[in-house]
C-alpha atoms as a PDB file:
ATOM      1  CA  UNK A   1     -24.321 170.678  38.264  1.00  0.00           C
ATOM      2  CA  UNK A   2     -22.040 173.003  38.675  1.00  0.00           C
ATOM      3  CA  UNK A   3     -18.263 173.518  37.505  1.00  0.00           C
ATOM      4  CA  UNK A   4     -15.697 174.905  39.695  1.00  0.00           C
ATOM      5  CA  UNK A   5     -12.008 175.419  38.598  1.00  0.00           C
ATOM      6  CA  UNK A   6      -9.812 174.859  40.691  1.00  0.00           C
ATOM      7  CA  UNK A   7      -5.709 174.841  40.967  1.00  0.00           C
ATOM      8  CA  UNK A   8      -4.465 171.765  43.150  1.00  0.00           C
ATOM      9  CA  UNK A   9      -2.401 168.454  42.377  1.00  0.00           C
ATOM     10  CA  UNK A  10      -4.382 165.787  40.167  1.00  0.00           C
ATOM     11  CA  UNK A  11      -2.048 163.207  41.531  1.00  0.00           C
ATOM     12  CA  UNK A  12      -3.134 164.254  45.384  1.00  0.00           C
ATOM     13  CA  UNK A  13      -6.556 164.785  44.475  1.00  0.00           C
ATOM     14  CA  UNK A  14      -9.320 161.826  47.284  1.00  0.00           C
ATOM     15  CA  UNK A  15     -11.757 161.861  43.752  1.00  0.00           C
ATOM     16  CA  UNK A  16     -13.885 158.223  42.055  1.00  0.00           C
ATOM     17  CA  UNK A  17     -11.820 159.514  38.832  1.00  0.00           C
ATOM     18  CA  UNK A  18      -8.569 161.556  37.354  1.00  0.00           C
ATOM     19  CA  UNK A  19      -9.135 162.279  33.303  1.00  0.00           C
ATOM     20  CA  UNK A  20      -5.852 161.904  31.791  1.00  0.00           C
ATOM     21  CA  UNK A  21      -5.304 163.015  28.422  1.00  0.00           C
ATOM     22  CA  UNK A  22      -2.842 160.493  26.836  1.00  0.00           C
ATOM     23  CA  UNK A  23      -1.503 159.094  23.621  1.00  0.00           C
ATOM     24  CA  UNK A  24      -2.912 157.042  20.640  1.00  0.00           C
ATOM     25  CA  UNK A  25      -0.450 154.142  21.530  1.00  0.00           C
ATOM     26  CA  UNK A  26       0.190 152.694  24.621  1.00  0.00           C
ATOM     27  CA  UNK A  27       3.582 154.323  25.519  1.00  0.00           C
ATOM     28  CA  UNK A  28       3.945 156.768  28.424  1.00  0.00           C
ATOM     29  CA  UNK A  29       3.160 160.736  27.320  1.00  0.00           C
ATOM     30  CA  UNK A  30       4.325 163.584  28.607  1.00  0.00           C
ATOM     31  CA  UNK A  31       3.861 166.194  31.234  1.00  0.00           C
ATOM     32  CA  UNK A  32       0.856 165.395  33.152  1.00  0.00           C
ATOM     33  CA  UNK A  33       0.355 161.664  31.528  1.00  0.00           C
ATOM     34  CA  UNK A  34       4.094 161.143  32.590  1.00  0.00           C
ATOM     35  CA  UNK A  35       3.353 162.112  35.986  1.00  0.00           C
ATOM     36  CA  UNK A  36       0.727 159.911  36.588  1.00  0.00           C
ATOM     37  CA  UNK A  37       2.027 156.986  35.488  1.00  0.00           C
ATOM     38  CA  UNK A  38       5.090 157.601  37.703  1.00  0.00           C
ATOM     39  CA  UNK A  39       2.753 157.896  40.692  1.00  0.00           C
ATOM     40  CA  UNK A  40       0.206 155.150  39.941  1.00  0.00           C
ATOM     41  CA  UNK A  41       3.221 152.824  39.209  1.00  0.00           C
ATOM     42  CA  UNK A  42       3.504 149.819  36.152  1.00  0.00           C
ATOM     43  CA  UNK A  43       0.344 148.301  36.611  1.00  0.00           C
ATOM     44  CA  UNK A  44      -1.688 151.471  35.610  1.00  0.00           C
ATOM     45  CA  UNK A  45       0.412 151.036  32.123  1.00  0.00           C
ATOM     46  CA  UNK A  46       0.106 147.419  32.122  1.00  0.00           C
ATOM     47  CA  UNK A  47      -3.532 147.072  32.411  1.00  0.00           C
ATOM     48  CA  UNK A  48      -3.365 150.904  29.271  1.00  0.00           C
ATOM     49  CA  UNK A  49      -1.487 148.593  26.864  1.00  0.00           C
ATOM     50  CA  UNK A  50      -4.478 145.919  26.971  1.00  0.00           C
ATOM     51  CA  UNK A  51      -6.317 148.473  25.082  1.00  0.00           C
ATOM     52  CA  UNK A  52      -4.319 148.764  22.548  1.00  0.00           C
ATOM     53  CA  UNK A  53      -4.130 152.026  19.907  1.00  0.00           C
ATOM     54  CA  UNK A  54      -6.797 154.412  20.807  1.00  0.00           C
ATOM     55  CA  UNK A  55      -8.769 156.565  18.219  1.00  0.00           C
ATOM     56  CA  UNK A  56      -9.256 160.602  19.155  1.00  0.00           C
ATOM     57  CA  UNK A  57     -12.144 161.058  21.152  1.00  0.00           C
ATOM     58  CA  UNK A  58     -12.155 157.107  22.586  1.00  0.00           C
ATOM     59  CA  UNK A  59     -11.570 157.063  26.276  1.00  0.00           C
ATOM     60  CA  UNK A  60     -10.717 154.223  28.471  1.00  0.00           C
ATOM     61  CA  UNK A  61     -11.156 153.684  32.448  1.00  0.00           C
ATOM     62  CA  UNK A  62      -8.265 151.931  34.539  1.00  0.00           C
ATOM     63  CA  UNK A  63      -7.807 151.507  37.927  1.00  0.00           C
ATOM     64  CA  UNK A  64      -5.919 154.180  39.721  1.00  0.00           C
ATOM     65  CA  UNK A  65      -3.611 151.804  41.332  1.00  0.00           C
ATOM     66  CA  UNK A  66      -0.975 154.043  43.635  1.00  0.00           C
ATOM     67  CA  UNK A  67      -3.100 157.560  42.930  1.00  0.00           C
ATOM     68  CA  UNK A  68      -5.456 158.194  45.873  1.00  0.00           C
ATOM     69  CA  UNK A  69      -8.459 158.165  42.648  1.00  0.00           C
ATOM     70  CA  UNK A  70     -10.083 154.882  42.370  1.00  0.00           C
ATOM     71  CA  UNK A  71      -9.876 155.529  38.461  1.00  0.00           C
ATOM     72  CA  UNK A  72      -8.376 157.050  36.091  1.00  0.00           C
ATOM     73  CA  UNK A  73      -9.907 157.604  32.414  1.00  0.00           C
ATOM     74  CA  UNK A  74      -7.898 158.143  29.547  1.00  0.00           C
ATOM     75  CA  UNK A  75      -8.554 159.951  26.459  1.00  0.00           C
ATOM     76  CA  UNK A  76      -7.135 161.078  23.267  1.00  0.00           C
ATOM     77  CA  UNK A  77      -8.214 164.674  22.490  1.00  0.00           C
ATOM     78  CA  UNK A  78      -8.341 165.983  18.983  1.00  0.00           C
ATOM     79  CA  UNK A  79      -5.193 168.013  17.731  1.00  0.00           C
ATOM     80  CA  UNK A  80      -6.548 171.711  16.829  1.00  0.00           C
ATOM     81  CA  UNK A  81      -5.243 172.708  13.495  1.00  0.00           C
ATOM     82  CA  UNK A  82      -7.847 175.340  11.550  1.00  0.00           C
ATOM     83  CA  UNK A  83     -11.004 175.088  13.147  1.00  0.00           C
ATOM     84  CA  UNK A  84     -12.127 173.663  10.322  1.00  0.00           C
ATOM     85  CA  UNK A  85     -11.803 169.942  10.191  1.00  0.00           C
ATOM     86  CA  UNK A  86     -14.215 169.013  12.562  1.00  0.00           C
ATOM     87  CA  UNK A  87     -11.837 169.818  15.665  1.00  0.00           C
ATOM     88  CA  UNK A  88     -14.927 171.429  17.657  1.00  0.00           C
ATOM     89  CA  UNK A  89     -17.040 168.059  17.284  1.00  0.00           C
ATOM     90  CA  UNK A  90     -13.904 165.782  18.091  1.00  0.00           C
ATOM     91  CA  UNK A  91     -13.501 168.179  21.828  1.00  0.00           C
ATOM     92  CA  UNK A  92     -17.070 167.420  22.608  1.00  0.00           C
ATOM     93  CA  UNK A  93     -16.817 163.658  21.960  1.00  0.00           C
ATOM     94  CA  UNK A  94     -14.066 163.084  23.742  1.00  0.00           C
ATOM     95  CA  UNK A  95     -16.149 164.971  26.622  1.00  0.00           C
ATOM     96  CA  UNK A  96     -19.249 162.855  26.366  1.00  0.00           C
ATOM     97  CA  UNK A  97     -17.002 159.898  26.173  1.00  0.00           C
ATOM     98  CA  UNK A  98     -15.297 160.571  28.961  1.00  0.00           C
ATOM     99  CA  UNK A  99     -18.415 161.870  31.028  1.00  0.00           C
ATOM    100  CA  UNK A 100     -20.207 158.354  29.926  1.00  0.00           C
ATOM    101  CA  UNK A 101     -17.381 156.267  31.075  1.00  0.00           C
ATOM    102  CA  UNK A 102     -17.762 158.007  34.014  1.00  0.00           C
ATOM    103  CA  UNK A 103     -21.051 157.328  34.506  1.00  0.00           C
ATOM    104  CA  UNK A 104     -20.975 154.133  33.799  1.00  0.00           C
ATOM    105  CA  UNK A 105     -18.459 153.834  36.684  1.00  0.00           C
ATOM    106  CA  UNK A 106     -20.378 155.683  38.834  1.00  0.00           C
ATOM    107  CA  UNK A 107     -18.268 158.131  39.669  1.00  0.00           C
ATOM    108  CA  UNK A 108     -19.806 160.901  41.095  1.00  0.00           C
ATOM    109  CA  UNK A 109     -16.358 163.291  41.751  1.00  0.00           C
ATOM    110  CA  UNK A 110     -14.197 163.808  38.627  1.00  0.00           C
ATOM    111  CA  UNK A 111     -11.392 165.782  37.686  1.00  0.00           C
ATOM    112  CA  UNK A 112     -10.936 166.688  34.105  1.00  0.00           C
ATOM    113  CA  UNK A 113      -7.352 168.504  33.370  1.00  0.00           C
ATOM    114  CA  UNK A 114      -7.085 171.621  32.818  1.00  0.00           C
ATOM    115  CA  UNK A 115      -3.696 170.954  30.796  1.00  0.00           C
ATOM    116  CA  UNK A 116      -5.783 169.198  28.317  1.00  0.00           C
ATOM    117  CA  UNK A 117      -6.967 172.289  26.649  1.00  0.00           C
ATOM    118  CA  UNK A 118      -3.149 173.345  26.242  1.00  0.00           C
ATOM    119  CA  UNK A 119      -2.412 169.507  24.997  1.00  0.00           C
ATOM    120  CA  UNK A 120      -4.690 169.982  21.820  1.00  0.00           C
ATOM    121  CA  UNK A 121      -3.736 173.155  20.974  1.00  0.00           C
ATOM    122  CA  UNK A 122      -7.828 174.996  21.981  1.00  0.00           C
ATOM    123  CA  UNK A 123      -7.616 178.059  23.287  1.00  0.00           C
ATOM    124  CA  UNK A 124      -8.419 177.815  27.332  1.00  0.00           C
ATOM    125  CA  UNK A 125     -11.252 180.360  26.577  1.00  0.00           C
ATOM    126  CA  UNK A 126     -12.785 178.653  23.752  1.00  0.00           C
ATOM    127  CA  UNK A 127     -12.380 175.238  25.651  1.00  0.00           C
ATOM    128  CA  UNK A 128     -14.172 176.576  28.509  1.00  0.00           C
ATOM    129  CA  UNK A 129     -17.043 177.747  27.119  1.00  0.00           C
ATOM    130  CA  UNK A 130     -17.572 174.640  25.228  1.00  0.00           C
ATOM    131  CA  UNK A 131     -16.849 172.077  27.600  1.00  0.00           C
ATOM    132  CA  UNK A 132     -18.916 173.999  29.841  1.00  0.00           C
ATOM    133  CA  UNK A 133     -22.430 174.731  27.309  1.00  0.00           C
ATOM    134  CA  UNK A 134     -21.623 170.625  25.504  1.00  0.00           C
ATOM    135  CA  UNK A 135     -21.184 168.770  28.534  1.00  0.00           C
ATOM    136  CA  UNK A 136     -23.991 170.777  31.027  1.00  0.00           C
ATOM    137  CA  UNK A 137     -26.745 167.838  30.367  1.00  0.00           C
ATOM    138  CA  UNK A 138     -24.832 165.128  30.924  1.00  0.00           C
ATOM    139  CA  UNK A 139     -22.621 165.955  33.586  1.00  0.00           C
ATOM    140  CA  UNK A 140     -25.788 167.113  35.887  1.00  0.00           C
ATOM    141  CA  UNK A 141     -26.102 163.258  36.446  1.00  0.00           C
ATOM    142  CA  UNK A 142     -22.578 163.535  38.007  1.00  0.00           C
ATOM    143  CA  UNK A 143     -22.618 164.951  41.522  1.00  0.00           C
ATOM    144  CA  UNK A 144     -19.606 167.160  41.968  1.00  0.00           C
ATOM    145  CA  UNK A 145     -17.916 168.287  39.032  1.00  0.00           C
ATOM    146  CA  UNK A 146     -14.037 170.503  38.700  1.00  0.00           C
ATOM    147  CA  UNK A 147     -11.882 171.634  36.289  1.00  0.00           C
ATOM    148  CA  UNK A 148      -8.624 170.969  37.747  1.00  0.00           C
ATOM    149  CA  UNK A 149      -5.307 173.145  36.330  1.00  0.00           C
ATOM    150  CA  UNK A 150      -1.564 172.478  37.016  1.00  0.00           C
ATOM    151  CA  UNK A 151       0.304 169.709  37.911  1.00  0.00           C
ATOM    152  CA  UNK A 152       2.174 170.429  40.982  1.00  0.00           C
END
């Protein structure tokens, strides 16, 4: 499957899911997370909170209520701080995690953020190349994939 990157408004994006990288607790983020909320209106947060505290790496799927995207998964990424606690491993997870959620939901046209890579701190390079080499197997199951970057 292949990976295109492309620049364009998650919010205005026809796709089955948006990936939205969000907080641990159910409280509204910033930036990108912020923005989506606004657009998808309460019920998006409503039916967040009923999850609860999410670990790093543990994604959930909602519906996408007022974004054109049926879904929207959310996900805690890991926080980079040496490269040395494990930071590499927690990035993949939270990629297979998110990949298998989508699956699961058969969604076949997904949008991860590109803003994600700047949220944890990764360097867009190193990102890259390992979402790209970690994810290749599973995401062939997935018809159409993009990396999506900006917000507006």
């Amino acid at each position: 499957m292949p990976f295109t990157i492309i620049r364009n408004d998650l919010a205005k994006m026809h796709v089955d899911v948006i990936v939205n990288s969000t907080r641990r607790r159910p409280i509204m983020g910033y930036a990108t997370d912020r923005y989506l909320h606004e657009i998808a209106g309460p019920k998006m947060m409503d039916e967040r909170k009923r999850y609860g505290v999410l670990e790093t790496s543990q994604a959930i799927i909602t519906k996408g209520y007022g974004l054109p995207s049926e879904y929207v998964i959310h996900t805690v990424g890991p926080t980079y701080s040496d490269g040395k606690q494990g930071e590499a491993q927690a990035l993949f997870n939270t990629y297979m995690n998110v990949l298998e959620l989508a699956k699961k939901a058969i969604c076949s046209n997904h949008r991860f953020p590109a803003h994600f890579i700047r949220n944890v701190s990764f360097s867009q390079g190193t990102s890259l190349r390992n979402r790209h080499q970690r994810v290749q197997n599973l995401s062939s199951d997935i018809r159409d994939g993009y990396l999506s970057g900006g917000l507006r």
